[in-house]
C-alpha atoms as a PDB file:
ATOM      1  CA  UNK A   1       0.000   0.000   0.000  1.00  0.00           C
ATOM      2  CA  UNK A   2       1.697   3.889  -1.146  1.00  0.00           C
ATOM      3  CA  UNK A   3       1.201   6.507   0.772  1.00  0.00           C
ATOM      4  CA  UNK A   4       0.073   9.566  -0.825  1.00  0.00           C
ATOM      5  CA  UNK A   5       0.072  13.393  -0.950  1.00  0.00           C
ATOM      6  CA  UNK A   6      -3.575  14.211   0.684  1.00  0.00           C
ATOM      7  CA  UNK A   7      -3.472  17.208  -1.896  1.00  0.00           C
ATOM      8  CA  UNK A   8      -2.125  16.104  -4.814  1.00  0.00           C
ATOM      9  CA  UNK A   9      -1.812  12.131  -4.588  1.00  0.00           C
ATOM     10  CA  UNK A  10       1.637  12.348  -5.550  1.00  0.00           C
ATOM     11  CA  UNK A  11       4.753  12.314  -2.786  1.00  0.00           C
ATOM     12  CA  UNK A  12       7.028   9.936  -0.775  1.00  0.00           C
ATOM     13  CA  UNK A  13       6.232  10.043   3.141  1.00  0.00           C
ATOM     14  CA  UNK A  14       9.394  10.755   4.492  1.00  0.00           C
ATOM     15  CA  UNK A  15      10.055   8.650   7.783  1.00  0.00           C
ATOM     16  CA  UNK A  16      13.519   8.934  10.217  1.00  0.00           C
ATOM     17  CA  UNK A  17      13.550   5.827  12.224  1.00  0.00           C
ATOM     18  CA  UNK A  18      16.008   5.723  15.861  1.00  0.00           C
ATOM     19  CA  UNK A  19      16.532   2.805  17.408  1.00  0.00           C
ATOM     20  CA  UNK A  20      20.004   0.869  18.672  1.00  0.00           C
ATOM     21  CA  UNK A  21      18.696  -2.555  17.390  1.00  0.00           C
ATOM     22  CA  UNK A  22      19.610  -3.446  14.202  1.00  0.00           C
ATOM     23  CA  UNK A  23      17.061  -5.913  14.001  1.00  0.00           C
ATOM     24  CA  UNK A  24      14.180  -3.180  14.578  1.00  0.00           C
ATOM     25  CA  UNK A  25      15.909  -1.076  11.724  1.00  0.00           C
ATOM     26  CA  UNK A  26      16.282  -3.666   9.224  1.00  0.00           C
ATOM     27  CA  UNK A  27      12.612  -4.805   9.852  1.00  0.00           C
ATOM     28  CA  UNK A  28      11.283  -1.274   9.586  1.00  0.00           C
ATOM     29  CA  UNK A  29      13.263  -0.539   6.389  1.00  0.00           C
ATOM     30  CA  UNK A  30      11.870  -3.220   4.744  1.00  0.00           C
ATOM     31  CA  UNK A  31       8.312  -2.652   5.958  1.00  0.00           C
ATOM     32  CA  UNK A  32       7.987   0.824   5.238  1.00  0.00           C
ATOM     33  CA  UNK A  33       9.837   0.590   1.535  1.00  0.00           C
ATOM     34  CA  UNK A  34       7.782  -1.891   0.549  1.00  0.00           C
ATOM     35  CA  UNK A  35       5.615   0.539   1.407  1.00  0.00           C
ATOM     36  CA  UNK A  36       6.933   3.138  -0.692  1.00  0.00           C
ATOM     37  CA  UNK A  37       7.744   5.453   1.929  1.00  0.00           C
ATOM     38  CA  UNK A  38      11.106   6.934   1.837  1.00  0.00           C
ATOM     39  CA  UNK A  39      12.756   5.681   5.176  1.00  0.00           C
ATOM     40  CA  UNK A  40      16.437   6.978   6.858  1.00  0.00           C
ATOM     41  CA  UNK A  41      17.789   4.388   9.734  1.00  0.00           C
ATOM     42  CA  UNK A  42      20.046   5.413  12.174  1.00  0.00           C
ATOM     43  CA  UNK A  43      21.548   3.633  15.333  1.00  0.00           C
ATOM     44  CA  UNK A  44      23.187   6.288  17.150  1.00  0.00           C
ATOM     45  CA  UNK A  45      20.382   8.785  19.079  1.00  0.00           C
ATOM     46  CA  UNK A  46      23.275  11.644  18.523  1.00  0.00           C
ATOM     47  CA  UNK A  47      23.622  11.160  15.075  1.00  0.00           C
ATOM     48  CA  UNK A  48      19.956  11.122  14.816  1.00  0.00           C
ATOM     49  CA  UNK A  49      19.613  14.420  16.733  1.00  0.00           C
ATOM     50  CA  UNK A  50      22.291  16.270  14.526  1.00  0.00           C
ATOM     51  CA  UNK A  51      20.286  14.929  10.923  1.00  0.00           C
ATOM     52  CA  UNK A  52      16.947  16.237  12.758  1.00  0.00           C
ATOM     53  CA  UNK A  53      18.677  19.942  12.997  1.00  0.00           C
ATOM     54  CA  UNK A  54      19.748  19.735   9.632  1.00  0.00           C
ATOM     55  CA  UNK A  55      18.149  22.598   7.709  1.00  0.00           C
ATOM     56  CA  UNK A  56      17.811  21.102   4.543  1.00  0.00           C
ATOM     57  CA  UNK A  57      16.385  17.825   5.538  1.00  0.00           C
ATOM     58  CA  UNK A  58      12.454  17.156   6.232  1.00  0.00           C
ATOM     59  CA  UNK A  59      10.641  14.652   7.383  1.00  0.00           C
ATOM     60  CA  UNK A  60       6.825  13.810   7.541  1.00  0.00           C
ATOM     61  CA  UNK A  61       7.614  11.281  10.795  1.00  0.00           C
ATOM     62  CA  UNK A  62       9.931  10.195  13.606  1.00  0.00           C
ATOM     63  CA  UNK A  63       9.829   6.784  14.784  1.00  0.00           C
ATOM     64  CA  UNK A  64      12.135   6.584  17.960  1.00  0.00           C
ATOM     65  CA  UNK A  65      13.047   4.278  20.500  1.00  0.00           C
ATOM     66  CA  UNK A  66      12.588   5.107  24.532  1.00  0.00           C
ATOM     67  CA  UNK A  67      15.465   3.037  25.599  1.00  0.00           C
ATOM     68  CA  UNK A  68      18.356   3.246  23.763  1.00  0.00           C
ATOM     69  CA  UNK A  69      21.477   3.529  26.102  1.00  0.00           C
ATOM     70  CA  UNK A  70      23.805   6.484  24.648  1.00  0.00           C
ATOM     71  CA  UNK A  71      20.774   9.258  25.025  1.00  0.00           C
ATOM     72  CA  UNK A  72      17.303   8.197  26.472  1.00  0.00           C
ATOM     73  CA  UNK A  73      14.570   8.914  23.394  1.00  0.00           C
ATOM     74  CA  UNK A  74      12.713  11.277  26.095  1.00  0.00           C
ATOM     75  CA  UNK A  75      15.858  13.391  26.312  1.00  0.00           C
ATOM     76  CA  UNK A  76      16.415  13.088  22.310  1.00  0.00           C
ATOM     77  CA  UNK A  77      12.902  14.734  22.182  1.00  0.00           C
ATOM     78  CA  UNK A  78      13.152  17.415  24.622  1.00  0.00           C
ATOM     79  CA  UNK A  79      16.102  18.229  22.593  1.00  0.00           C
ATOM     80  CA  UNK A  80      14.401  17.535  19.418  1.00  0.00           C
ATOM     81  CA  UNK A  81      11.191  19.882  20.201  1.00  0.00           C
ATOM     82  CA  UNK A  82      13.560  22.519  21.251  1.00  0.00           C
ATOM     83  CA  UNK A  83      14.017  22.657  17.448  1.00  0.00           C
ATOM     84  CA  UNK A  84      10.984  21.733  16.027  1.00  0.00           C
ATOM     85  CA  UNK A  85       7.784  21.723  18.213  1.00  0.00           C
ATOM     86  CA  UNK A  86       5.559  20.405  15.094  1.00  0.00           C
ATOM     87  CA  UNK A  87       6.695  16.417  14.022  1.00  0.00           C
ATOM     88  CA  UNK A  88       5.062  13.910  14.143  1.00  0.00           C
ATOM     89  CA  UNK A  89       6.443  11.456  16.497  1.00  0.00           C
ATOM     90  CA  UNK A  90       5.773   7.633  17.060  1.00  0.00           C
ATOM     91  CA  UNK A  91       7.494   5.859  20.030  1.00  0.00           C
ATOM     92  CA  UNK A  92       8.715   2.666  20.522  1.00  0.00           C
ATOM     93  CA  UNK A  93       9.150   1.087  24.252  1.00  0.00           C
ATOM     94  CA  UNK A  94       9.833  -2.571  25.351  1.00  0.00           C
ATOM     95  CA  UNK A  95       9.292  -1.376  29.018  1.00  0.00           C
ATOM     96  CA  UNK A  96       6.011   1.057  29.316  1.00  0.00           C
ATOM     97  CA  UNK A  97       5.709   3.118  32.646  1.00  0.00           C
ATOM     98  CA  UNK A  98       3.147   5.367  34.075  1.00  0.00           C
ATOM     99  CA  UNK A  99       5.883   8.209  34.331  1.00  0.00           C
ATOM    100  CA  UNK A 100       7.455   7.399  30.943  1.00  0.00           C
ATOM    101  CA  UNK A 101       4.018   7.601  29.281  1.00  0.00           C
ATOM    102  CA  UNK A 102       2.978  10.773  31.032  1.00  0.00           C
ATOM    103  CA  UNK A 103       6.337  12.285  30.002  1.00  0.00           C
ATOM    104  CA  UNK A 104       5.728  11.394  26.289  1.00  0.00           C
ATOM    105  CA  UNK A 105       2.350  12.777  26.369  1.00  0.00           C
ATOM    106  CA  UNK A 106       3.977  15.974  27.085  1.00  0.00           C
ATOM    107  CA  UNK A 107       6.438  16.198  24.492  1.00  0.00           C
ATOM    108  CA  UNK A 108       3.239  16.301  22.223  1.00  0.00           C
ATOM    109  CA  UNK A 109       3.916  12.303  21.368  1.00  0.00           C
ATOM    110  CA  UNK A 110       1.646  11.259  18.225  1.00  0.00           C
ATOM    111  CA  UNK A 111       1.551   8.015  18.855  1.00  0.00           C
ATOM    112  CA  UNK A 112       3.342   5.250  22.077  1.00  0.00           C
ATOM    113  CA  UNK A 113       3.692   1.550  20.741  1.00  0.00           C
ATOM    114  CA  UNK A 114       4.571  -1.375  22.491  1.00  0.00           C
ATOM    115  CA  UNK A 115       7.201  -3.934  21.129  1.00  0.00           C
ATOM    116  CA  UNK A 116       6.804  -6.174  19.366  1.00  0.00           C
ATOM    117  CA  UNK A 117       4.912  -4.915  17.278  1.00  0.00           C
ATOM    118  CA  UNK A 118       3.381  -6.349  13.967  1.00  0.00           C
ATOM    119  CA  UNK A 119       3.516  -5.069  10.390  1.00  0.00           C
ATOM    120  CA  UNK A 120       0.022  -4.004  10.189  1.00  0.00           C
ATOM    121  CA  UNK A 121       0.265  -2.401  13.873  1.00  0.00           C
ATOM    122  CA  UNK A 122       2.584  -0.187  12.660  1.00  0.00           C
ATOM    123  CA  UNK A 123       0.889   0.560   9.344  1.00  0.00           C
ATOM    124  CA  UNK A 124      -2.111   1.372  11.094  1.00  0.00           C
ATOM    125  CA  UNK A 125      -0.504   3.523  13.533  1.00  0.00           C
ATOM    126  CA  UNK A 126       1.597   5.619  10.455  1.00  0.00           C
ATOM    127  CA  UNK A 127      -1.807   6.239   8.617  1.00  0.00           C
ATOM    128  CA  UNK A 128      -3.758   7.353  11.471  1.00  0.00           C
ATOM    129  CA  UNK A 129      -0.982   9.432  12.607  1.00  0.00           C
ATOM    130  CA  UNK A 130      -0.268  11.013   8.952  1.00  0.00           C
ATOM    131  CA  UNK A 131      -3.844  11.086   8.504  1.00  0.00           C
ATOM    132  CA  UNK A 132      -4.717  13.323  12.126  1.00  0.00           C
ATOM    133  CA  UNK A 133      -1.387  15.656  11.190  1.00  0.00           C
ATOM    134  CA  UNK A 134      -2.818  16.057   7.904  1.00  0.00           C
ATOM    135  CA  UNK A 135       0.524  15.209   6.137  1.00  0.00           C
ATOM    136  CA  UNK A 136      -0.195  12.221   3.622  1.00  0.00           C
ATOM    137  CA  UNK A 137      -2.103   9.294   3.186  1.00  0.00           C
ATOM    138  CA  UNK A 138      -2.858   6.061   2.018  1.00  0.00           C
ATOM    139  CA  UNK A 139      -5.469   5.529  -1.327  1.00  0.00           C
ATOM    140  CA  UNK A 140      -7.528   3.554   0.657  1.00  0.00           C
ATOM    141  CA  UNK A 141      -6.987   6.156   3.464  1.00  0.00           C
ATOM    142  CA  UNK A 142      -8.755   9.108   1.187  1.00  0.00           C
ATOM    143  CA  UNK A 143     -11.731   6.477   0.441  1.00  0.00           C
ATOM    144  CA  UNK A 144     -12.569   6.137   4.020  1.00  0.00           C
ATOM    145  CA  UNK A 145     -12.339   9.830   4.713  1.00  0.00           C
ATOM    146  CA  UNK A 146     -15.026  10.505   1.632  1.00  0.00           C
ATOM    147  CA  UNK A 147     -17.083   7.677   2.906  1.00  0.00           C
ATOM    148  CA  UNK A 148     -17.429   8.908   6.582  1.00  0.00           C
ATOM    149  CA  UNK A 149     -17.686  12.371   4.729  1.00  0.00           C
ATOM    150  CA  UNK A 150     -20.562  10.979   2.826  1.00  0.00           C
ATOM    151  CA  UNK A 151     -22.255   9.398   5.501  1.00  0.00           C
ATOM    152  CA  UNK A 152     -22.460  12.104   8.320  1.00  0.00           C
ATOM    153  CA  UNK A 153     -23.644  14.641   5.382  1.00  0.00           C
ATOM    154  CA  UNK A 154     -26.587  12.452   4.145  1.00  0.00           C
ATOM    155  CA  UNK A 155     -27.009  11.651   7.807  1.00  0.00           C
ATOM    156  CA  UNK A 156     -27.577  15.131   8.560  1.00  0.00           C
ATOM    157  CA  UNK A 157     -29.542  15.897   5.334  1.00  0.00           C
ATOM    158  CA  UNK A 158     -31.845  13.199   6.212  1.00  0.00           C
ATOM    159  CA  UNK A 159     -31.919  14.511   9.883  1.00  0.00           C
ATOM    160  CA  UNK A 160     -31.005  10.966  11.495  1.00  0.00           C
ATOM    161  CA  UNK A 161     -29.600  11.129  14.682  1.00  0.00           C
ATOM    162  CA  UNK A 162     -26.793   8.689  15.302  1.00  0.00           C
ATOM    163  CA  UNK A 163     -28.549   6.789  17.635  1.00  0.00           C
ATOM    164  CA  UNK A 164     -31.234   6.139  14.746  1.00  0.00           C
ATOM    165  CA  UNK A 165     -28.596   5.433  12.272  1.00  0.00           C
ATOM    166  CA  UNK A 166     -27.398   2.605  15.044  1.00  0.00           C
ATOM    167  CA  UNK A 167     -31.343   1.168  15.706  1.00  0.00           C
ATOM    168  CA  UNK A 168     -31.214   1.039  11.642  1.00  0.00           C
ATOM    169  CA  UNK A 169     -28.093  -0.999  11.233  1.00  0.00           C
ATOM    170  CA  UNK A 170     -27.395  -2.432  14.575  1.00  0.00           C
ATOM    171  CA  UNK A 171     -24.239  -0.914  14.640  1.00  0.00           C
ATOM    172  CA  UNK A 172     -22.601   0.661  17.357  1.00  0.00           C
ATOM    173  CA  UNK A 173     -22.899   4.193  18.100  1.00  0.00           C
ATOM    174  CA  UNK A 174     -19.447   4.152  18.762  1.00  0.00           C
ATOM    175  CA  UNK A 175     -18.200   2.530  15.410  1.00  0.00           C
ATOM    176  CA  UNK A 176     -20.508   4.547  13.593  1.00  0.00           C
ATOM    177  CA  UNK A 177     -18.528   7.496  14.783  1.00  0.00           C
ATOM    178  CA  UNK A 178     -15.313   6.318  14.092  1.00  0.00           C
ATOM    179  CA  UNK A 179     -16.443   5.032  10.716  1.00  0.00           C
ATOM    180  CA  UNK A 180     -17.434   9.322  10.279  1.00  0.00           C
ATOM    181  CA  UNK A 181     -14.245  10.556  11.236  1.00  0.00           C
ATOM    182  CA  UNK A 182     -12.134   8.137   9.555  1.00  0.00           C
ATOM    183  CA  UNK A 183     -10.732   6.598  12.417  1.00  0.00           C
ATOM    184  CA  UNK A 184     -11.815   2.812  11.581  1.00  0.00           C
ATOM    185  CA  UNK A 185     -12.071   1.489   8.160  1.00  0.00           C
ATOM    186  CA  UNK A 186     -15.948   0.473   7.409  1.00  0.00           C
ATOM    187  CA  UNK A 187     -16.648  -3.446   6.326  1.00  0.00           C
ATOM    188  CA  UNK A 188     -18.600  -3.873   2.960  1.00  0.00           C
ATOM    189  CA  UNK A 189     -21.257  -5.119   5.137  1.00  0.00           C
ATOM    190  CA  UNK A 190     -20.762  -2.370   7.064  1.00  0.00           C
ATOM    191  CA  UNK A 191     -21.172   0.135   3.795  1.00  0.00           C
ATOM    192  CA  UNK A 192     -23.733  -1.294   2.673  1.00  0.00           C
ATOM    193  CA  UNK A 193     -25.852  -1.631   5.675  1.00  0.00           C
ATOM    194  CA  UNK A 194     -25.731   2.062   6.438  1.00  0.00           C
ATOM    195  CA  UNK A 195     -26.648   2.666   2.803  1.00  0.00           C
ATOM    196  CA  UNK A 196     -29.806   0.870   3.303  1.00  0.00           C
ATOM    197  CA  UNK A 197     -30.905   2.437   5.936  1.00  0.00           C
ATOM    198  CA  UNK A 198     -30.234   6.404   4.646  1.00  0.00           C
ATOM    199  CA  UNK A 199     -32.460   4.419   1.757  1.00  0.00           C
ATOM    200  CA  UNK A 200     -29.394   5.793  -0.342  1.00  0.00           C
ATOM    201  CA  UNK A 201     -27.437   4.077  -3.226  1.00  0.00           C
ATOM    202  CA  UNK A 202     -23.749   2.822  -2.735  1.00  0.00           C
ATOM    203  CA  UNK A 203     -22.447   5.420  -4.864  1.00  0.00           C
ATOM    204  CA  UNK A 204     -24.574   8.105  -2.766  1.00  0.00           C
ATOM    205  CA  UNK A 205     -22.419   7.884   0.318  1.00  0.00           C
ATOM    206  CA  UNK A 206     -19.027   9.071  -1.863  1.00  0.00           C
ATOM    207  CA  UNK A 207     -20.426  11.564  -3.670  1.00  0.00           C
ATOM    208  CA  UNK A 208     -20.665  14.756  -1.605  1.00  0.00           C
ATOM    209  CA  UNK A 209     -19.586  18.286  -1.533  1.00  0.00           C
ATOM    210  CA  UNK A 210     -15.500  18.466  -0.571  1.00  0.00           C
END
């Protein structure tokens, strides 16, 4: 699956990844350039922090590592949003705390995973997290936002309170909200039982105003 420009459908997401294990860089490499994303490894946290100042280097996300031993990843990020306050940045953690996850929150963390981790974990996490920073997206990502698009316009249209829209289908009031704002992928089933019940065709619920 590419990830794509959310403007222009065009573009290369541009991921750093930090981490002292070798096998965690090698893995992500692989994962995320199959993936067509454009993805710098580096082992040493100061190293790291000096490409992150460069000037004339960008990137769209930072996937670090808590516990590396040369230079904690919380410090690395204090020092990091010293510089730049805006990134997007996933972490990575073996050994989750209370404090350490508190701390992270602070330093305006995207996104805290837990390793191991799976392929699709960490796909999942990179689209949501691209997708709330409004930086790029997957294809299938822009589907899903026109879809919950489509749905909470006709929904409104129609006047059908969510709660109605959830007697209709027997769907969850809570899914039916994330399917709205993107945040869960609907099933066909899913799709097509909503349709029914805004008594609107298939097509209907992806063709509405931008």
């Amino acid at each position: 699956m590419r990830y794509m420009s959310d403007a222009t459908g065009t573009g290369r997401l541009r991921v750093l990844v930090i981490d002292d294990s070798p096998q965690i860089l090698a893995y992500l490499r692989e994962l995320l350039s199959a993936d067509e994303c454009d993805v710098t490894t580096i082992s040493d946290p100061h190293e790291g922090l000096e490409r992150l100042r460069r000037k004339n280097e960008r990137w769209h996300i930072l996937i670090l590592d808590l516990e590396m031993p040369d230079m904690p990843g919380l410090r690395l990020l204090e020092k990091l949003r010293q510089i730049d306050g805006g990134l997007a940045v996933i972490t990575l953690t073996e050994h989750a705390t209370t404090q350490s996850t508190s701390d992270a929150i602070k330093l305006d963390v995207s996104a805290y995973m837990h390793k191991p981790f799976s392929g699709d974990d960490m796909r999942n996490t990179i689209a949501r997290v691209a997708r709330k920073q409004g930086i790029m997206v997957r294809a299938e990502d822009r589907l899903y936002v026109m879809i919950g698009r489509g749905i909470s316009q006709l929904r409104q249209s129609k006047r059908v309170a969510l709660n109605e829209l959830s007697r209709r289908t027997d769907l969850s009031q809570s899914l039916l909200s994330q399917i709205e704002r993107a945040e869960k992928p609907p099933s066909l089933s899913d799709v097509f039982r909503i349709a029914r019940a805004l008594e609107v065709p298939l097509s209907q619920l992806v063709a509405v105003d931008e």
